[in-house]
C-alpha atoms as a PDB file:
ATOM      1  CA  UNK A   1     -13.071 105.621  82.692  1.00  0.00           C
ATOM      2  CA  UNK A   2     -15.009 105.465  85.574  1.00  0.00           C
ATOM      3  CA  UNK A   3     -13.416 102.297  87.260  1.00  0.00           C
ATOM      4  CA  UNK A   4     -10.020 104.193  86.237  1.00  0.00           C
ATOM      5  CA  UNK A   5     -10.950 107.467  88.437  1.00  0.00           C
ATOM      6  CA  UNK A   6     -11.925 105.241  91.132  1.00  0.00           C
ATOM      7  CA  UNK A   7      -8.449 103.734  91.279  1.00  0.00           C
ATOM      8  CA  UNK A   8      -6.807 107.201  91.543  1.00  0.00           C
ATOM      9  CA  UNK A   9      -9.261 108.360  94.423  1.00  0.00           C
ATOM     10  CA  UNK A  10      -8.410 104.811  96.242  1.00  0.00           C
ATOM     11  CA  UNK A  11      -4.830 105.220  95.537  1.00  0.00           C
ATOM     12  CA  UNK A  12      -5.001 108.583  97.397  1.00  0.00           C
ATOM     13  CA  UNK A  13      -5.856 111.214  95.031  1.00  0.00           C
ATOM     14  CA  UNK A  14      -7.801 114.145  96.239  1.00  0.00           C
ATOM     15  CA  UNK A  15      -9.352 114.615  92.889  1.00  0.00           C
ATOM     16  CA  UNK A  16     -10.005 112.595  89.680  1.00  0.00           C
ATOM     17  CA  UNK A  17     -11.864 114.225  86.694  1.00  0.00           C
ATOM     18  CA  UNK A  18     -12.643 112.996  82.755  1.00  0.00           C
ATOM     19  CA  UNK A  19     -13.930 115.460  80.760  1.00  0.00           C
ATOM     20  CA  UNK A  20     -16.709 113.980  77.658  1.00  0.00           C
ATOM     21  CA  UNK A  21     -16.649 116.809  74.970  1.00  0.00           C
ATOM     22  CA  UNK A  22     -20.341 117.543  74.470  1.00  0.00           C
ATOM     23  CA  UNK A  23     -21.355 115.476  76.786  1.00  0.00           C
ATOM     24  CA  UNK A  24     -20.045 117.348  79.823  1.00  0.00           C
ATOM     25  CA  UNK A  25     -17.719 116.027  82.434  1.00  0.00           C
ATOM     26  CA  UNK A  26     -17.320 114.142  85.426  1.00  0.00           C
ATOM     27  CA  UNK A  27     -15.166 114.525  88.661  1.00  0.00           C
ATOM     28  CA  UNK A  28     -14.994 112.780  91.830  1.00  0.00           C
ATOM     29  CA  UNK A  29     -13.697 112.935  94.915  1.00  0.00           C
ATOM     30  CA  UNK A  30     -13.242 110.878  98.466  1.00  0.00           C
ATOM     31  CA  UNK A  31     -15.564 113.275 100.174  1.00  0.00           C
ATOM     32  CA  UNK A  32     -18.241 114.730  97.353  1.00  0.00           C
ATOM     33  CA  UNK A  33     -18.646 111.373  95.320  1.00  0.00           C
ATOM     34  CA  UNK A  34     -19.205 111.464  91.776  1.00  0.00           C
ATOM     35  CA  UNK A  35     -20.346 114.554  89.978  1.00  0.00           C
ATOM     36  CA  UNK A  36     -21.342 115.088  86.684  1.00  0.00           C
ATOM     37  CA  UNK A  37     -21.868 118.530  84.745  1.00  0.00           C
ATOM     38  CA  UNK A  38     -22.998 119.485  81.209  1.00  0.00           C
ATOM     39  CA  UNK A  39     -21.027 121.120  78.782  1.00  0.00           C
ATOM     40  CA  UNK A  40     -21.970 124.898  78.238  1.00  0.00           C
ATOM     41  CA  UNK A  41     -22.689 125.325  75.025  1.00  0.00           C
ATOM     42  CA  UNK A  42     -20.818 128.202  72.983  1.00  0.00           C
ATOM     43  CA  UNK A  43     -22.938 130.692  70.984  1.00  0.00           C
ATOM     44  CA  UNK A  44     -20.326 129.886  68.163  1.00  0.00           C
ATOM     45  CA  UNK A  45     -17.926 126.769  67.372  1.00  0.00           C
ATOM     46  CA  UNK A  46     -15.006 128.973  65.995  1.00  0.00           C
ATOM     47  CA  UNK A  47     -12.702 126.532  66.853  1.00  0.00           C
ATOM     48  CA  UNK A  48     -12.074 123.518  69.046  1.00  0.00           C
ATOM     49  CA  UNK A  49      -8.469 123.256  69.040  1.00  0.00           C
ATOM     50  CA  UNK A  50      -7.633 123.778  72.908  1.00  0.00           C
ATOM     51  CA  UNK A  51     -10.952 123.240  74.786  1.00  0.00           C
ATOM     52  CA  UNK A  52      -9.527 120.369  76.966  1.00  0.00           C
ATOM     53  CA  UNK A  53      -6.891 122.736  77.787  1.00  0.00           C
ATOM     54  CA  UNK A  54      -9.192 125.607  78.823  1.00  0.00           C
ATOM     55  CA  UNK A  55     -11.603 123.096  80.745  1.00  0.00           C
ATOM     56  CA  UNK A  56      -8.923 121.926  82.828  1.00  0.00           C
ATOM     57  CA  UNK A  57      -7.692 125.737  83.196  1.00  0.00           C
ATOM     58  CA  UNK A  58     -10.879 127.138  84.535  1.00  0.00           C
ATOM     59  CA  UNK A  59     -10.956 123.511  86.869  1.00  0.00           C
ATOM     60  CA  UNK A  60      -7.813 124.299  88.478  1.00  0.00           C
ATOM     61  CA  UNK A  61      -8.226 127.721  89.191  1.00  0.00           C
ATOM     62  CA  UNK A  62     -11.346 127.152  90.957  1.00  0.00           C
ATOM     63  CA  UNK A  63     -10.195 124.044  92.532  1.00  0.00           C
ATOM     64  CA  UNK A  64      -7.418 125.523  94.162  1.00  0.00           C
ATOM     65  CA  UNK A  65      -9.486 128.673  95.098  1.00  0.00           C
ATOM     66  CA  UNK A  66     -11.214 125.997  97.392  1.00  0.00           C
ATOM     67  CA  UNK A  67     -14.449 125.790  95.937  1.00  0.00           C
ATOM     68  CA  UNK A  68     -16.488 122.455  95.383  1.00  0.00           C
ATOM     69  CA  UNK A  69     -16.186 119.850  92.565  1.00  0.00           C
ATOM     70  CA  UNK A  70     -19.977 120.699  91.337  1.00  0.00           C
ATOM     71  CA  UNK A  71     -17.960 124.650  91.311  1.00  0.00           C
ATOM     72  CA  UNK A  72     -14.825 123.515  89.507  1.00  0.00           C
ATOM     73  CA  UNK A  73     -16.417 121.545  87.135  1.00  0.00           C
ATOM     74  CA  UNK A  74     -18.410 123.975  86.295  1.00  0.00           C
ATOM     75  CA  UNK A  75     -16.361 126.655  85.739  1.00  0.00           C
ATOM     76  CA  UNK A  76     -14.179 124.298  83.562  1.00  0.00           C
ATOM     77  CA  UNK A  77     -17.120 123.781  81.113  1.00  0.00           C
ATOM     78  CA  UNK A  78     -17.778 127.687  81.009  1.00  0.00           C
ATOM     79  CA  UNK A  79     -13.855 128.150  80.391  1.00  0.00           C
ATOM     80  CA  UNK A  80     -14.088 125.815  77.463  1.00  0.00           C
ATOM     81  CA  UNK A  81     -16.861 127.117  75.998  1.00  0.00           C
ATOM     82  CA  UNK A  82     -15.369 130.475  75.601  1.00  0.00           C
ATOM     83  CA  UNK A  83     -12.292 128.986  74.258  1.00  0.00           C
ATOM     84  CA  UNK A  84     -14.346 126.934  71.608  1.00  0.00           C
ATOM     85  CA  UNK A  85     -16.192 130.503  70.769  1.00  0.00           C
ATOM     86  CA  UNK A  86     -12.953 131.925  70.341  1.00  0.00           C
ATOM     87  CA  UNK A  87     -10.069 132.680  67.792  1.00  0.00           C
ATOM     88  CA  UNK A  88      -7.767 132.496  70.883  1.00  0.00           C
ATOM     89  CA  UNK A  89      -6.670 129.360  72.378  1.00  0.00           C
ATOM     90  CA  UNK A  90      -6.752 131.706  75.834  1.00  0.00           C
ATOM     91  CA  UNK A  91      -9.989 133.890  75.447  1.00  0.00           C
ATOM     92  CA  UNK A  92     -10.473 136.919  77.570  1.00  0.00           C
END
């Protein structure tokens, strides 16, 4: 996966991220390098259905805000931990 981000970032992209479940995610970028983040663990596994979703929710919206990749990546793993801890496949 890592050779595959590193073709998008070559070919041009501004941003390439893989997200690892449990084990976190990763994200690079042309100007940051790599960058790796845990995932934030949910006080509760209700249900799991959705949490790449949410991850790449809370990514974008911080992304775009203009923050850094360490910021958007984190705030994708805190998005999908509240979706995991949820009933709702868009928690609150």
């Amino acid at each position: 996966w890592r050779g595959f981000l590193e073709e998008r970032i070559e070919g041009g992209t501004t941003v390439a991220v893989a997200t690892h479940g449990k084990q976190g995610a990763s994200g690079l970028t042309s100007t940051e390098g790599w960058i790796d983040v845990p995932a934030v663990a949910a006080a509760e596994v209700v249900d799991t259905n959705g949490a790449g979703d949410a991850f790449f929710a809370g990514f974008a919206a911080t992304w775009m805000a203009g923050r850094n990749l360490g910021a958007a990546l984190t705030a994708g793993a805190e998005h999908a931990a509240r979706a995991i801890g949820s009933t709702e496949l868009a928690p609150l």
